[in-house]
C-alpha atoms as a PDB file:
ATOM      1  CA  UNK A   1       0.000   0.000   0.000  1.00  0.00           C
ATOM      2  CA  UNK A   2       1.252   3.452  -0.486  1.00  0.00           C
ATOM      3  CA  UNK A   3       2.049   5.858   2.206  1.00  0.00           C
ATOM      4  CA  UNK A   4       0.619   8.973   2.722  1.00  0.00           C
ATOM      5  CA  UNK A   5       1.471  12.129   4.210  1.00  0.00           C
ATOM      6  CA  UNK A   6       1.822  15.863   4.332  1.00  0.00           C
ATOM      7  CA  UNK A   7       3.747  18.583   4.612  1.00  0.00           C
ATOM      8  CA  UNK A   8       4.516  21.396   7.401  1.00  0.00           C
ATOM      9  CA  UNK A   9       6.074  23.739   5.360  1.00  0.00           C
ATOM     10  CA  UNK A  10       8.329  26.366   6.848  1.00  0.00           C
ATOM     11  CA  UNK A  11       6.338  29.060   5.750  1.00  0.00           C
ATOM     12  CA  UNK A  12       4.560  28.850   8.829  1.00  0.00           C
ATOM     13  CA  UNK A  13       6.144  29.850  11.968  1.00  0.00           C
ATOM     14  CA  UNK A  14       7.576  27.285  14.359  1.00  0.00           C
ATOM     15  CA  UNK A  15       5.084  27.495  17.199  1.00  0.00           C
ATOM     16  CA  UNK A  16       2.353  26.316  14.883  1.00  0.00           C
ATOM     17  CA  UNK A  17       3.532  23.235  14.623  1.00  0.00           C
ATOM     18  CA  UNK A  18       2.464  21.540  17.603  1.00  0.00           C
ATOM     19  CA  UNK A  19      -1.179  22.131  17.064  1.00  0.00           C
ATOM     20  CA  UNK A  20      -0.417  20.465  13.103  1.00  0.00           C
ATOM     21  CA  UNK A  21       1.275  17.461  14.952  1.00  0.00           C
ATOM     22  CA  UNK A  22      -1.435  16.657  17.891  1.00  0.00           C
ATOM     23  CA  UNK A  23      -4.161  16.636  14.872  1.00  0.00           C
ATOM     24  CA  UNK A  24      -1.636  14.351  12.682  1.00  0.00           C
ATOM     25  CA  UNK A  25      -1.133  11.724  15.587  1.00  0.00           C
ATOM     26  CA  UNK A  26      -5.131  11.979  16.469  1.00  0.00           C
ATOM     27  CA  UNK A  27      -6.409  11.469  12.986  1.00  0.00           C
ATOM     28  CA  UNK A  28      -4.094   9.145  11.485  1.00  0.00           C
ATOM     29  CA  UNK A  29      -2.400  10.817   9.321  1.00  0.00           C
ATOM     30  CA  UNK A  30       0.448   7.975   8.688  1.00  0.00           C
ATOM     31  CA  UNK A  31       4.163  10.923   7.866  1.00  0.00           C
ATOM     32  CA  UNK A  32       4.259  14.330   8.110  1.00  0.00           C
ATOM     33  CA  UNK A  33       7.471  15.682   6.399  1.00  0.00           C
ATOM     34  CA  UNK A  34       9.571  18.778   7.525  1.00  0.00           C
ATOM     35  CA  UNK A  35      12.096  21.000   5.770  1.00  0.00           C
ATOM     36  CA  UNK A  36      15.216  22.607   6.782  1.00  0.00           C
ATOM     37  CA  UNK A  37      14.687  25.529   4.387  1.00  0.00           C
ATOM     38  CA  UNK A  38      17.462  28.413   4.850  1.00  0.00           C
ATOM     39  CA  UNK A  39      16.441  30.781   6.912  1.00  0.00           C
ATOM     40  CA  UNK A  40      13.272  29.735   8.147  1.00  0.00           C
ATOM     41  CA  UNK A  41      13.508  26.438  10.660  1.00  0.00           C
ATOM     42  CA  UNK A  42      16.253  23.974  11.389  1.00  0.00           C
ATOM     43  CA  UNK A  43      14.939  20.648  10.741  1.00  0.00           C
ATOM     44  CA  UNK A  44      16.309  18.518  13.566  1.00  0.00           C
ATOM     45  CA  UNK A  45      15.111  20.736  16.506  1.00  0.00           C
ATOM     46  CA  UNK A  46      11.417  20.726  14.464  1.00  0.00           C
ATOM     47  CA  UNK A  47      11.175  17.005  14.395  1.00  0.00           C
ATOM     48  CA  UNK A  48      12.582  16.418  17.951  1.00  0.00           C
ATOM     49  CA  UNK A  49       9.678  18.990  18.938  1.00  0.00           C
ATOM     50  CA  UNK A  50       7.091  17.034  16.535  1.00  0.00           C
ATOM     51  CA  UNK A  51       8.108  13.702  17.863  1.00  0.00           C
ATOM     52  CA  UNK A  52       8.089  14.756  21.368  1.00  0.00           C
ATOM     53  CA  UNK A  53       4.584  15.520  20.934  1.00  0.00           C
ATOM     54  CA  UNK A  54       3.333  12.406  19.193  1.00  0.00           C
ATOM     55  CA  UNK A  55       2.924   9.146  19.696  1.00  0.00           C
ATOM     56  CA  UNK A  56       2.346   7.593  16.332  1.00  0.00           C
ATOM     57  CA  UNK A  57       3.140   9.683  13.052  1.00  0.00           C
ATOM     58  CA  UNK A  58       6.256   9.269  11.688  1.00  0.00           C
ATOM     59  CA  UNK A  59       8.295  12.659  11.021  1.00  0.00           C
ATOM     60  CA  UNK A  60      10.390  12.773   8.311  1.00  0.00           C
ATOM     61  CA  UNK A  61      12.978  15.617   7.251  1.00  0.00           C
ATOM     62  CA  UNK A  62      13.292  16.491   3.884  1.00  0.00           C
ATOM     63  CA  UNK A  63      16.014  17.211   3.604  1.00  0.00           C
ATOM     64  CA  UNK A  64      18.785  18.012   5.750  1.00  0.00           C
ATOM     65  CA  UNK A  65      21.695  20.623   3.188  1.00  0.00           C
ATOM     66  CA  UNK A  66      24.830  18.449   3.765  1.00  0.00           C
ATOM     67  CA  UNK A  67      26.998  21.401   3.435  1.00  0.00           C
ATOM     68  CA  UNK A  68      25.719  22.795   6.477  1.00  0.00           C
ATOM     69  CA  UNK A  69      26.485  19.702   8.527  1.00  0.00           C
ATOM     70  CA  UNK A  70      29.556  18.215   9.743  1.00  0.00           C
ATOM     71  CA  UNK A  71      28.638  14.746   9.246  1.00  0.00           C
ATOM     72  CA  UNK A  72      29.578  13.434  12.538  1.00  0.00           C
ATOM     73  CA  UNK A  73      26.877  15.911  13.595  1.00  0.00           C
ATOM     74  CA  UNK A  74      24.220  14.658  11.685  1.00  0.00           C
ATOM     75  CA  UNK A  75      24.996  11.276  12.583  1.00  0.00           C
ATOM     76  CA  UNK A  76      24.915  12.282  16.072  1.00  0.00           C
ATOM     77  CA  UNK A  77      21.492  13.795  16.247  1.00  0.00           C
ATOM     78  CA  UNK A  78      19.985  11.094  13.843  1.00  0.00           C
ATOM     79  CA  UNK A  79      20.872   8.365  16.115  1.00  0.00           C
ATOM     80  CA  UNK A  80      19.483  10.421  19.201  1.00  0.00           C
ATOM     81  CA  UNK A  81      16.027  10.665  17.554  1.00  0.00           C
ATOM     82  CA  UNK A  82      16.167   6.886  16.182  1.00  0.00           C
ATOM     83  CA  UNK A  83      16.838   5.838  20.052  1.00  0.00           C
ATOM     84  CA  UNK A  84      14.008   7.825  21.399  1.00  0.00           C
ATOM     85  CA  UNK A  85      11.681   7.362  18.926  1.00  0.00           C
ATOM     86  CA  UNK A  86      12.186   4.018  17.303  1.00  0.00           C
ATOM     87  CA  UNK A  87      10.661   3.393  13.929  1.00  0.00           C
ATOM     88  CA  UNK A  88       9.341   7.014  13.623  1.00  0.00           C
ATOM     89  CA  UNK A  89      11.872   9.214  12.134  1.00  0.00           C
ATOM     90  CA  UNK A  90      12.796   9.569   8.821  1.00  0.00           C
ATOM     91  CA  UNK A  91      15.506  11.153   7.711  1.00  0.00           C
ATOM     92  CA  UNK A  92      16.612  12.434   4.198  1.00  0.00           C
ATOM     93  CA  UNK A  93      19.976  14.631   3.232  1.00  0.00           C
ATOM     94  CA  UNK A  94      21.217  16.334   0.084  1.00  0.00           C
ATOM     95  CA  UNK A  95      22.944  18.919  -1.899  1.00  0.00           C
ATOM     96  CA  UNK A  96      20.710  22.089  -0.513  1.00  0.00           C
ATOM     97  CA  UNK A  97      20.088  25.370  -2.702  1.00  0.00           C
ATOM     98  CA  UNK A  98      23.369  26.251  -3.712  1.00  0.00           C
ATOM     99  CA  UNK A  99      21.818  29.721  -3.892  1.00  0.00           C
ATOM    100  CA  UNK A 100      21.835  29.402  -0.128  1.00  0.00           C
ATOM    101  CA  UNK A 101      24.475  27.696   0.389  1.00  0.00           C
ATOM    102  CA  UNK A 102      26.712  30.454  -0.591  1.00  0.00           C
ATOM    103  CA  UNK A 103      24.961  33.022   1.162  1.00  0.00           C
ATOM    104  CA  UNK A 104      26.387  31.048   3.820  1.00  0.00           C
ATOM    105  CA  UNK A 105      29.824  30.186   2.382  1.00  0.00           C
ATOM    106  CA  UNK A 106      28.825  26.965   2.255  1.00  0.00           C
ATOM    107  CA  UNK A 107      28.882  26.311  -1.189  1.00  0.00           C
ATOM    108  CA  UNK A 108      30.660  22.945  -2.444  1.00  0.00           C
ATOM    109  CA  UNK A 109      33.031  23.302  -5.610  1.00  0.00           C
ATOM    110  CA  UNK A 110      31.603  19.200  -6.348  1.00  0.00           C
ATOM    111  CA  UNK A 111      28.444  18.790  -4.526  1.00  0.00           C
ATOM    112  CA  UNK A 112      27.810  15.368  -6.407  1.00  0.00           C
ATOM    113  CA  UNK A 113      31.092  14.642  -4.291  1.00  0.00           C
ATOM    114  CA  UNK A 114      30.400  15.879  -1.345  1.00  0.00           C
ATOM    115  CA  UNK A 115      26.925  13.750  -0.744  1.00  0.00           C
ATOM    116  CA  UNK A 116      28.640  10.708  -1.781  1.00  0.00           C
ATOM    117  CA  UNK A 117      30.993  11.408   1.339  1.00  0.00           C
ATOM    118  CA  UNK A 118      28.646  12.267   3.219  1.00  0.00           C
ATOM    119  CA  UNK A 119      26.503   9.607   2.608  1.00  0.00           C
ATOM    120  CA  UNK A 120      29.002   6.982   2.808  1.00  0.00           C
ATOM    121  CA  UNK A 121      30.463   7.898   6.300  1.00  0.00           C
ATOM    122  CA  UNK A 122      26.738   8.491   7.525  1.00  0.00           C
ATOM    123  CA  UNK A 123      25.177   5.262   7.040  1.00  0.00           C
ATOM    124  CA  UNK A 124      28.689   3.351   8.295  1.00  0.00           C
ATOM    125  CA  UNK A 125      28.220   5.402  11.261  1.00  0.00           C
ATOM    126  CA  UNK A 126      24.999   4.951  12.147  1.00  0.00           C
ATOM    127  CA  UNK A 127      25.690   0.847  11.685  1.00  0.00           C
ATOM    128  CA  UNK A 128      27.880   1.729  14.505  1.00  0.00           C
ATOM    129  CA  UNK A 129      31.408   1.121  12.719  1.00  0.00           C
ATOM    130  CA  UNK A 130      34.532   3.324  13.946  1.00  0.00           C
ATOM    131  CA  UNK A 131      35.853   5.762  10.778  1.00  0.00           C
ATOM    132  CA  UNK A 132      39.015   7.177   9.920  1.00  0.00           C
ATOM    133  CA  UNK A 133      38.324   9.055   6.657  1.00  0.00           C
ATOM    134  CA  UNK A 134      40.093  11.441   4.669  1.00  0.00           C
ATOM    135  CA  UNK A 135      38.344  12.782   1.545  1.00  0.00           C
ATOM    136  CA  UNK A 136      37.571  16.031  -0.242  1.00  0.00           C
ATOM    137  CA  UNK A 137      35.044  17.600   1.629  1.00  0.00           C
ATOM    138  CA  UNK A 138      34.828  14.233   4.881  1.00  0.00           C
ATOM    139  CA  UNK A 139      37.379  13.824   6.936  1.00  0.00           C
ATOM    140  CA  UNK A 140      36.976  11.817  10.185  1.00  0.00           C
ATOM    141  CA  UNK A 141      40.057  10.745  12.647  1.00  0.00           C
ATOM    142  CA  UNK A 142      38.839   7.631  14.713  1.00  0.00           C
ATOM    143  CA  UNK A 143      34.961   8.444  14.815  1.00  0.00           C
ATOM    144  CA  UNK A 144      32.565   6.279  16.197  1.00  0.00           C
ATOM    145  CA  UNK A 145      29.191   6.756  18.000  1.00  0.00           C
ATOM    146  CA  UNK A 146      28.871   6.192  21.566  1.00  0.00           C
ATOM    147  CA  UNK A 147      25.078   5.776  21.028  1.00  0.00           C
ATOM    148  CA  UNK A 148      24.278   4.129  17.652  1.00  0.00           C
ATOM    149  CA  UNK A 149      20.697   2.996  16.682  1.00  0.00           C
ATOM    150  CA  UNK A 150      19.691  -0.003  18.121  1.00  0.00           C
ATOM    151  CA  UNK A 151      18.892  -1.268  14.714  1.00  0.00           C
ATOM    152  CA  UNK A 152      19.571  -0.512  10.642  1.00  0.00           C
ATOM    153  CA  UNK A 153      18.037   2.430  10.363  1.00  0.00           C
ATOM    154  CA  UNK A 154      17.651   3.971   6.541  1.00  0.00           C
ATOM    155  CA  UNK A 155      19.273   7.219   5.604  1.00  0.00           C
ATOM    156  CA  UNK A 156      17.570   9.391   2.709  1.00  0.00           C
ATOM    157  CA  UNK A 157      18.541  11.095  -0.046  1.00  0.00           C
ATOM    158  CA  UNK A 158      17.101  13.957  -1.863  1.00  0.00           C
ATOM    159  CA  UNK A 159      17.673  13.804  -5.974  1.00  0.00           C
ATOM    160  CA  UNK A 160      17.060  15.245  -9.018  1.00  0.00           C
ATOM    161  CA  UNK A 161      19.485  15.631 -11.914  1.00  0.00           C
ATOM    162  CA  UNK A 162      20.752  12.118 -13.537  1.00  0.00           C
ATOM    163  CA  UNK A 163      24.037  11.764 -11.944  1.00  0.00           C
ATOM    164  CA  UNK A 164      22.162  12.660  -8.320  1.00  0.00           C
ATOM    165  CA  UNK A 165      19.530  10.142  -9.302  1.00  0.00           C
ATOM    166  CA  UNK A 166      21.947   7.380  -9.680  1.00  0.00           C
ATOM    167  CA  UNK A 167      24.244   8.100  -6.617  1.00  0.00           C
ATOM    168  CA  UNK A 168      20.871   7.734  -4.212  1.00  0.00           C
ATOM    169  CA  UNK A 169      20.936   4.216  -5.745  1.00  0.00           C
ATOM    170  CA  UNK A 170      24.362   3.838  -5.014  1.00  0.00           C
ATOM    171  CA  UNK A 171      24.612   4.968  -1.784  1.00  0.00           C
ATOM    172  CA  UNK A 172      21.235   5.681   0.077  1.00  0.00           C
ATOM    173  CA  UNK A 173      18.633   3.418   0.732  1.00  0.00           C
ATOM    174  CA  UNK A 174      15.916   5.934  -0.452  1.00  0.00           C
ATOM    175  CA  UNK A 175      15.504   8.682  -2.828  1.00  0.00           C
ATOM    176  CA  UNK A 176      12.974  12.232  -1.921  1.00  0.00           C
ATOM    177  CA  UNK A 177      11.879  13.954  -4.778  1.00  0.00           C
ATOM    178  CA  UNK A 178      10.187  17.267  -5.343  1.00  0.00           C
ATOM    179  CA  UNK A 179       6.550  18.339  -6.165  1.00  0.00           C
ATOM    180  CA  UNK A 180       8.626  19.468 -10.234  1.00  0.00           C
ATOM    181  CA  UNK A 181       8.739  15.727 -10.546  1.00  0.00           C
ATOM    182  CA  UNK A 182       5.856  14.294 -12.904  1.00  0.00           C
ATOM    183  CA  UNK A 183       4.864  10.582 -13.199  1.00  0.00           C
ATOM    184  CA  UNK A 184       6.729  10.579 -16.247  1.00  0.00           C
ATOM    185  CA  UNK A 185       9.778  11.842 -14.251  1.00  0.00           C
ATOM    186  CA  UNK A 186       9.368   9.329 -11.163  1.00  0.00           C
ATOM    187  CA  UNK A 187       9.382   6.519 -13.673  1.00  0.00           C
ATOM    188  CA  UNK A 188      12.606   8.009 -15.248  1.00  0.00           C
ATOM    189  CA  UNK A 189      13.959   8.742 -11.742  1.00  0.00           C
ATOM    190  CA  UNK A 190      13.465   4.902 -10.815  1.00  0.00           C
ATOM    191  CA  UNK A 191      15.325   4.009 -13.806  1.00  0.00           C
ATOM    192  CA  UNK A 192      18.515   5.724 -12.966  1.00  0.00           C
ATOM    193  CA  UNK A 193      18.164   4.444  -9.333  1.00  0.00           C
ATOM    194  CA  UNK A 194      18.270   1.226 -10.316  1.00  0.00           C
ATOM    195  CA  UNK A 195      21.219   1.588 -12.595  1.00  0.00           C
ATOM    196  CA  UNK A 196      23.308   3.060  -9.612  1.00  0.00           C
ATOM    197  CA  UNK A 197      22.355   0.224  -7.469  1.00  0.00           C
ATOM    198  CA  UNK A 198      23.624  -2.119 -10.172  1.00  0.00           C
ATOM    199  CA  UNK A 199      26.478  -0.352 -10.578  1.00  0.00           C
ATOM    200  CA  UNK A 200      27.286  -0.632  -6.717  1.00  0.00           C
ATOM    201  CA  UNK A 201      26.126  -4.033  -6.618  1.00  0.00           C
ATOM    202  CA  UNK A 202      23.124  -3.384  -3.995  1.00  0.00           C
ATOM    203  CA  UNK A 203      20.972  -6.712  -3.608  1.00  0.00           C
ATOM    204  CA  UNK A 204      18.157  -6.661  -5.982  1.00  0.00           C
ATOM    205  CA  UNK A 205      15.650  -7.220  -3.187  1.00  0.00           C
ATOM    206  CA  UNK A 206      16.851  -4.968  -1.220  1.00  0.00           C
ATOM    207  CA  UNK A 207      14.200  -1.722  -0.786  1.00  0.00           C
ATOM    208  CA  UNK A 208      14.968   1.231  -2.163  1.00  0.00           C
ATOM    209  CA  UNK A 209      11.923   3.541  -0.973  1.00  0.00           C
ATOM    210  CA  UNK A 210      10.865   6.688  -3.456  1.00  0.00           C
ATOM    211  CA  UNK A 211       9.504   9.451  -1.524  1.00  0.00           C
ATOM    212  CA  UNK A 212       7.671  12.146  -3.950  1.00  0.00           C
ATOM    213  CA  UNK A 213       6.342  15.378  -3.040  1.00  0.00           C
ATOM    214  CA  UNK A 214       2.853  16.385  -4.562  1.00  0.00           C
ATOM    215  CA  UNK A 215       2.110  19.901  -4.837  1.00  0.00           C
ATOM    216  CA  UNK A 216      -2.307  19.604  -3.340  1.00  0.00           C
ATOM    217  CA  UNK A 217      -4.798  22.389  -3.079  1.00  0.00           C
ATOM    218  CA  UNK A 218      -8.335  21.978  -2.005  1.00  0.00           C
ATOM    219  CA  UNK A 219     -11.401  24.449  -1.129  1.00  0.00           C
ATOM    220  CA  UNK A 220     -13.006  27.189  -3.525  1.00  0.00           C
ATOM    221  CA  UNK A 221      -9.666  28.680  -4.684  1.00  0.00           C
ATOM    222  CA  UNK A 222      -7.729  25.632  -5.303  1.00  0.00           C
ATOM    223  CA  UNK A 223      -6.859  25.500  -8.769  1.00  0.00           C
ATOM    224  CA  UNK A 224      -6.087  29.654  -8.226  1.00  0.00           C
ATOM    225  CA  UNK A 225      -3.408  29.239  -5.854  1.00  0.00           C
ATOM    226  CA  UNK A 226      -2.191  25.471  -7.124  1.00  0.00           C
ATOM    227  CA  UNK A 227      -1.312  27.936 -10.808  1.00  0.00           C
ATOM    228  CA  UNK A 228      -0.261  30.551  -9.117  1.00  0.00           C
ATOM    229  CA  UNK A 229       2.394  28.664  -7.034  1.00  0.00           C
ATOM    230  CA  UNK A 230       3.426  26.663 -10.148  1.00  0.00           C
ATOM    231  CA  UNK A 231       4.071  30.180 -11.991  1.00  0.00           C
ATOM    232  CA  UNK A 232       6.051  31.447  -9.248  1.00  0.00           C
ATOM    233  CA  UNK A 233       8.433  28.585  -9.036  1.00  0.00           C
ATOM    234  CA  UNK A 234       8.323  28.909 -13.021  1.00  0.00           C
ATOM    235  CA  UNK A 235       7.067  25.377 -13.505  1.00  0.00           C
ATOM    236  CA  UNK A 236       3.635  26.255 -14.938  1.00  0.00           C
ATOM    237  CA  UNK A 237       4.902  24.769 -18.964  1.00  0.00           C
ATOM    238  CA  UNK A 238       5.626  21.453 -16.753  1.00  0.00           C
ATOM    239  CA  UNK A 239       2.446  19.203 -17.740  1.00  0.00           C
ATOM    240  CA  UNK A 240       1.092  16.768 -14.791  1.00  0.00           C
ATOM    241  CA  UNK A 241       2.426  18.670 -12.135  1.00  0.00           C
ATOM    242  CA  UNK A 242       0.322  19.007  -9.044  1.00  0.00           C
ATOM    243  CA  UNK A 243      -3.357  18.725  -8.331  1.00  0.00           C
ATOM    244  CA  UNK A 244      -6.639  20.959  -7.081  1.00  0.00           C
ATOM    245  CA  UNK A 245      -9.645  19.600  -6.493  1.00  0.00           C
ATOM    246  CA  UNK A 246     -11.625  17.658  -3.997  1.00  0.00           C
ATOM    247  CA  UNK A 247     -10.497  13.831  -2.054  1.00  0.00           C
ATOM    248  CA  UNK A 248     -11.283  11.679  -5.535  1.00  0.00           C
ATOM    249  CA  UNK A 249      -8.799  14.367  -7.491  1.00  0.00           C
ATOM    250  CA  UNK A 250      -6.298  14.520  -5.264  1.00  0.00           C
ATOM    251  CA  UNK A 251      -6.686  10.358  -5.252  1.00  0.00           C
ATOM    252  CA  UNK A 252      -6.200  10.131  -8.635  1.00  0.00           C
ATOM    253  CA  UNK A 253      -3.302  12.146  -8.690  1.00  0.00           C
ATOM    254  CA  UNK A 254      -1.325   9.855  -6.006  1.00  0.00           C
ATOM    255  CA  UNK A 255      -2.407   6.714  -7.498  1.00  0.00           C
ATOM    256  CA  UNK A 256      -0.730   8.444 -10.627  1.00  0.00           C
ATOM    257  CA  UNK A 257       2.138   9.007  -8.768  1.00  0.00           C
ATOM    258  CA  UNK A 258       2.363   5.164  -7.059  1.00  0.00           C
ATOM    259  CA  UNK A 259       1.740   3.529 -10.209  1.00  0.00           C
ATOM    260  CA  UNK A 260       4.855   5.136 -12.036  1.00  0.00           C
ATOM    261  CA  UNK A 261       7.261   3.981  -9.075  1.00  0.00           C
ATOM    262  CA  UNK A 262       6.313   6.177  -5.910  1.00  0.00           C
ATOM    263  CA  UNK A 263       6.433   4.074  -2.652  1.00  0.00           C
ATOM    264  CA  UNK A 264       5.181   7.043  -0.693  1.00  0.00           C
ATOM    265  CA  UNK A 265       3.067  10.389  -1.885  1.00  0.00           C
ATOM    266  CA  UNK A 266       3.536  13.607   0.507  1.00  0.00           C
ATOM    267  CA  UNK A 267       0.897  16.287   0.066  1.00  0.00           C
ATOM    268  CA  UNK A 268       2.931  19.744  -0.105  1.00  0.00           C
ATOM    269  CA  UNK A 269       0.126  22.707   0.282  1.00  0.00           C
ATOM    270  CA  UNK A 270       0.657  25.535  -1.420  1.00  0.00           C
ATOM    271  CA  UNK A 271       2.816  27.855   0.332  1.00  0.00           C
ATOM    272  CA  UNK A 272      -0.420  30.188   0.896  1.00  0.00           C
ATOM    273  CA  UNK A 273      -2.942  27.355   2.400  1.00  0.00           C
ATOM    274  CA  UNK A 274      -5.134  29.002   4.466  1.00  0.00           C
ATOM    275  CA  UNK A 275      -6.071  26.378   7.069  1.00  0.00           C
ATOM    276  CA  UNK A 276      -3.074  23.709   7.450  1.00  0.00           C
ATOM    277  CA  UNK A 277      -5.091  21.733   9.933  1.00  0.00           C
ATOM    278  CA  UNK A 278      -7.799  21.350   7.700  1.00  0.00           C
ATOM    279  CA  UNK A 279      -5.100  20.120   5.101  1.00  0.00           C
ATOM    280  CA  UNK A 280      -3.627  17.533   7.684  1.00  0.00           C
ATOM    281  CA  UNK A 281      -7.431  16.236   8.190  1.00  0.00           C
ATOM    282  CA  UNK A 282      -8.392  16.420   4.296  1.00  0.00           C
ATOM    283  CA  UNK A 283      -5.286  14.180   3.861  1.00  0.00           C
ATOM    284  CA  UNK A 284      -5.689  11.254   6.647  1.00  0.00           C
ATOM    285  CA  UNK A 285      -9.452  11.733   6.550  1.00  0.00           C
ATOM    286  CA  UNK A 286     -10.650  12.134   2.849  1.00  0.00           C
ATOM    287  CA  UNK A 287      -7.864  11.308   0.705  1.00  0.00           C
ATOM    288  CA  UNK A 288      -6.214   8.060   2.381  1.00  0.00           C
ATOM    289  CA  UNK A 289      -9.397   6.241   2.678  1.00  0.00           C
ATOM    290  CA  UNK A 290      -9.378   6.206  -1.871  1.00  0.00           C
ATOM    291  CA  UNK A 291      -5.548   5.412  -1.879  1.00  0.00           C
ATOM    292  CA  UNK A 292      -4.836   1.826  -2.543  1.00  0.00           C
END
């Protein structure tokens, strides 16, 4: 069956998020995805916060800029929230806007290189292995976690482009793609997936989960401020590319998304929703009940 969640986007400001996370744990809803968007919220205090206050939703990140993070860092907080909360948090890194990331002087000269590094030293870390590392961009001396996961835990990776698309087979054991990505697009983006985990030699029956973003408005003014948000992130020429309309649209438009290679569908509101609680309970309520 394919999962279904939403969105918190960091439009909103941080202290409405508890109220969005007590209605996601009461009514079901099954993820509900963060950002760590420059400048707005940092995304491992926001799902510490959210999983402090639930008891069943899982809370993903998606995705944590990797040239912000020193990966022993990242390592370090994901095992803390896969210890507390077991089985409930999801977490997802990547190459960040590189518009951002030099505002911050963060900018990578190979950012293709720096995720594989990154990647690589965070999932041996989190098994709980002790690293001595010297790359381009990672560079450990005799690292190891005094607190690892009690268990394999899977580490995320946001992609896009071709060559991105292919290292997340390589070396992540899932993929997050934007709302920009079409059913055409997951299908291609499963394609180059699996040719990286050839080309690594991953086990065949080994999961690789595909999480894809889906850009949802509902109410009177949906298909108003679904176009309007598609024009402003100049992806209004882009055919099958979000959905407004009521639960049996927006159903249709997942199962669209599943059928092409999506393991789970995240409902992203538009950045203007006017009631994100009501979203949350559309989602778990109206929409997951038609989702096979």
């Amino acid at each position: 069956m394919t999962s279904l969640g939403a969105v918190f986007r960091p439009q909103l400001p941080p202290e409405r998020l508890r109220d969005v996370v007590r209605l996601a744990d009461e009514v079901g809803l099954e993820e509900l995805w963060l950002w760590e968007d420059c400048f707005r919220e940092g995304g491992i205090s926001t799902a510490a916060a959210a999983l402090a206050w639930s008891e069943r939703v899982r809370v993903g990140v998606g995705l944590l800029p990797v040239p912000l993070r020193n990966v022993a860092i990242t390592a370090m907080e994901a095992a803390a929230l896969h210890r507390m909360f077991p089985g409930r948090a999801v977490l997802g890194v990547g190459h960040g806007v590189q518009d951002w990331m030099g505002q911050v002087g963060a900018r990578a000269e190979s950012p293709l290189t720096l995720l594989r590094e990154h990647l690589d030293a965070l999932r041996a870390l989190l098994r709980g292995e002790r690293l001595t590392v010297a790359g381009r961009y990672v560079r450990l001396d005799d690292v190891a976690l005094d607190w690892p996961p009690a268990g394999p835990v899977p580490v995320f990776a946001g992609g896009e482009g071709p060559r991105t698309l292919r290292l997340t087979g390589e070396a992540a054991d899932g993929t997050i793609m934007t709302a920009a990505t079409s059913p055409d697009g997951v299908r291609r983006a499963r394609r180059l997936i699996e040719e990286g985990r050839a080309a690594a030699g991953r086990d065949a029956g080994e999961p690789h989960q595909v999480v894809v973003y889906l850009l949802t408005a509902t109410g009177p003014d949906a298909a108003a401020r679904l176009r309007a948000e598609l024009v402003a992130e100049g992806l209004e020429s882009v055919p099958d590319l979000g959905v407004a309309g009521d639960a049996d649209a927006v159903a249709k438009a997942v199962q669209r998304l599943a059928e092409a290679g999506a393991d789970s569908v995240v409902l992203q509101p538009t950045a203007d929703e006017p009631d994100p609680e009501g979203f949350v309970r559309f989602t778990a309520e109206e929409v997951r009940p038609l989702v096979a």
